[in-house]
C-alpha atoms as a PDB file:
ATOM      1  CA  UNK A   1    -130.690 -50.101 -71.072  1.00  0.00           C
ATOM      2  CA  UNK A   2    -133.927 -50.219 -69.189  1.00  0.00           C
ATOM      3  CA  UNK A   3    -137.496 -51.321 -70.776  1.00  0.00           C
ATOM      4  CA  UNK A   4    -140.937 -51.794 -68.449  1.00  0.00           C
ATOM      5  CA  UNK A   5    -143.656 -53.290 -69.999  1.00  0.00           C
ATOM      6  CA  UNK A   6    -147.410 -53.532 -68.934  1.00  0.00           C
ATOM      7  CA  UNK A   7    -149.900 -55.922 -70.500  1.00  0.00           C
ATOM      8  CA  UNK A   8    -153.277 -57.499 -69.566  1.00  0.00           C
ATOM      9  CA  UNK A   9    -152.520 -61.253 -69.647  1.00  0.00           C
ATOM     10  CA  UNK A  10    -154.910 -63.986 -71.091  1.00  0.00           C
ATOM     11  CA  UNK A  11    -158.127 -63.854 -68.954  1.00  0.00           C
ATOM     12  CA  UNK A  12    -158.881 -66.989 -67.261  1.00  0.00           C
ATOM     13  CA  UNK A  13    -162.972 -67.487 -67.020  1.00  0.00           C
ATOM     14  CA  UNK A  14    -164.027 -68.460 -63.451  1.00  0.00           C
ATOM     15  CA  UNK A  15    -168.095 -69.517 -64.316  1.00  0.00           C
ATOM     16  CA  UNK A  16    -169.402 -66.147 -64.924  1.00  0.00           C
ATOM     17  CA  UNK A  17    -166.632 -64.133 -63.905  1.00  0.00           C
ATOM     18  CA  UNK A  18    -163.751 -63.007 -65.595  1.00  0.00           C
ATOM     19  CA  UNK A  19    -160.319 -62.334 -64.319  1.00  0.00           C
ATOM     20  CA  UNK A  20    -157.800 -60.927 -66.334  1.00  0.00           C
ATOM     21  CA  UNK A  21    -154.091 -60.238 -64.969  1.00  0.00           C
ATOM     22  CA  UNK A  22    -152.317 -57.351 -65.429  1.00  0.00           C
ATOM     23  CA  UNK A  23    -148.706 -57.851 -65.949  1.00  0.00           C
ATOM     24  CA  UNK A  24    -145.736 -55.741 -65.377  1.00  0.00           C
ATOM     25  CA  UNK A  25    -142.509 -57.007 -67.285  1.00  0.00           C
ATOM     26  CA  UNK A  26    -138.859 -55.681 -67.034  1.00  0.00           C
ATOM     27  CA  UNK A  27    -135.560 -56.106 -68.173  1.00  0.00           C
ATOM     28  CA  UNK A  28    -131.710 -54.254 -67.270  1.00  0.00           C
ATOM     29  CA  UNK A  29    -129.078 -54.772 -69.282  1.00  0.00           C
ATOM     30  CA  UNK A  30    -125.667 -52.911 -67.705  1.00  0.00           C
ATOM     31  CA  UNK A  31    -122.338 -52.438 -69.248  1.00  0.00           C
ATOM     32  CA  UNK A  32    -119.466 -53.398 -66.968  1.00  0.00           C
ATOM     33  CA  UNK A  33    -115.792 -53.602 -67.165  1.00  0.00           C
ATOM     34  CA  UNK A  34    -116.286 -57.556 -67.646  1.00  0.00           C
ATOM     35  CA  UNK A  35    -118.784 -57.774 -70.010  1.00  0.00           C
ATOM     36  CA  UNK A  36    -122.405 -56.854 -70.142  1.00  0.00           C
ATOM     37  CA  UNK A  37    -124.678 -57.713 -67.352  1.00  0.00           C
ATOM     38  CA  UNK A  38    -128.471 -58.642 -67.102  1.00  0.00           C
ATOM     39  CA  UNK A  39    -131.765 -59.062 -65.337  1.00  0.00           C
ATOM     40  CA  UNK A  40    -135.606 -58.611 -65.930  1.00  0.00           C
ATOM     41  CA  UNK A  41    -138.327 -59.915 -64.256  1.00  0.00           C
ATOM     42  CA  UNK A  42    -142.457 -60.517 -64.333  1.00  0.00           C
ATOM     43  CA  UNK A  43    -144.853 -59.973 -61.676  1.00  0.00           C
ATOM     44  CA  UNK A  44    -148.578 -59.560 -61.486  1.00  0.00           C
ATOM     45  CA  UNK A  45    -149.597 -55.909 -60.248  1.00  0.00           C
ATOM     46  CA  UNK A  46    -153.575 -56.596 -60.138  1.00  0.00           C
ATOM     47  CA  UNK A  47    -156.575 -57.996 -61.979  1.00  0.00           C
ATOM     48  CA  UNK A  48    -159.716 -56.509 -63.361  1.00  0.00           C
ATOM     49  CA  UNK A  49    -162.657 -58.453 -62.267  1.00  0.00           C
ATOM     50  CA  UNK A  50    -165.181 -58.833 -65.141  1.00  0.00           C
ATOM     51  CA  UNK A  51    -168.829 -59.841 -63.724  1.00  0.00           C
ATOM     52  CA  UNK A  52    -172.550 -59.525 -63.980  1.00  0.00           C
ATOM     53  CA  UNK A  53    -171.761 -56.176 -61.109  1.00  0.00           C
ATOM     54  CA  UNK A  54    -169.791 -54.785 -63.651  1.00  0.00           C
ATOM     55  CA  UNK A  55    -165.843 -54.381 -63.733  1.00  0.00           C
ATOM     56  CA  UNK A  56    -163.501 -53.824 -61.048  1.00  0.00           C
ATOM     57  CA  UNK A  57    -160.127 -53.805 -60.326  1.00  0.00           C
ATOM     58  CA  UNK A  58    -157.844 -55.021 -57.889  1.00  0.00           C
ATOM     59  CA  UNK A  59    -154.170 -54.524 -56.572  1.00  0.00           C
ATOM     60  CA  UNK A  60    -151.735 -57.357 -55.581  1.00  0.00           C
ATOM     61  CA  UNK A  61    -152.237 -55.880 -51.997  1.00  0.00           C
ATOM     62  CA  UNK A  62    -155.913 -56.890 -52.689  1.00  0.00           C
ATOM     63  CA  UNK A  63    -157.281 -53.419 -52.197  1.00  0.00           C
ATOM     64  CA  UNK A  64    -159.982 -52.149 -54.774  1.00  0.00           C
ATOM     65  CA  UNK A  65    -158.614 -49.183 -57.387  1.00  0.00           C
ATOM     66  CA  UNK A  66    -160.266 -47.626 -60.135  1.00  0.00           C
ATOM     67  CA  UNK A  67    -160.269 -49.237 -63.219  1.00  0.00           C
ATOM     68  CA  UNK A  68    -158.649 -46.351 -64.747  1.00  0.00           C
ATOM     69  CA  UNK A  69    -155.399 -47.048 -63.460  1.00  0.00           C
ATOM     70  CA  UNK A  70    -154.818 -50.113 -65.409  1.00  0.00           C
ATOM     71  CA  UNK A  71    -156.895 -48.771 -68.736  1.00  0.00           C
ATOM     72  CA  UNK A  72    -154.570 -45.745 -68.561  1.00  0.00           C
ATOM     73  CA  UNK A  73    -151.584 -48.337 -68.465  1.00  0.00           C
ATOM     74  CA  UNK A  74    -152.663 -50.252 -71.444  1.00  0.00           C
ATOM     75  CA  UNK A  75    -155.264 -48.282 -73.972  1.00  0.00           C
ATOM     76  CA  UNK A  76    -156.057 -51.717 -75.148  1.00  0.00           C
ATOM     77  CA  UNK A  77    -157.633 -52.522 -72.221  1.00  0.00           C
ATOM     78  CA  UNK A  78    -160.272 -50.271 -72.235  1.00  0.00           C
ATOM     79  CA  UNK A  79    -161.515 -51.333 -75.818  1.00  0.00           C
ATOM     80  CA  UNK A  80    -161.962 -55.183 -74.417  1.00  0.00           C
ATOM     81  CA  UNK A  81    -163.751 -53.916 -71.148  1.00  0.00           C
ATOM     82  CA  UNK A  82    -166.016 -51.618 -72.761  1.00  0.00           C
ATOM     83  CA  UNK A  83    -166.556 -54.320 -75.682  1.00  0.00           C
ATOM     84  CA  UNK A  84    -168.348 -56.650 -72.791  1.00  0.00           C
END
């Protein structure tokens, strides 16, 4: 069993900007002759930078990508960017 999970984390408030994470979770669960096996993990894949220029966002290489590739991720994103 397999299950990937992106989420935009809580968004931490820097004076006038605001930077929220976005969040890739994952867990593997394996069936082996001994027993059942398992790992997941949680790493950051970017942040959307919320600021009096407007929104941006940004990979964990640090280069600049269109917002749309996180709000495509998580549809709930898009309602709390657009709410601003």
């Amino acid at each position: 069993m397999e299950k990937e999970e992106v989420v935009a984390s809580e968004p931490i408030i820097v004076g006038e900007t605001t930077l929220i994470p976005i969040v890739r979770t994952f867990m593997v669960c394996r069936n082996g002759k001994e027993g059942i096996a398992g790992f997941g993990g949680k790493e950051i894949i970017g942040v959307i930078v919320i600021s009096s220029t407007g929104h941006r966002a940004i990979d964990i290489s640090g280069k600049e990508v269109p917002v749309d590739d996180y709000t495509s991720l998580i549809p709930k994103l898009a309602e709390l960017l657009w709410a601003q």
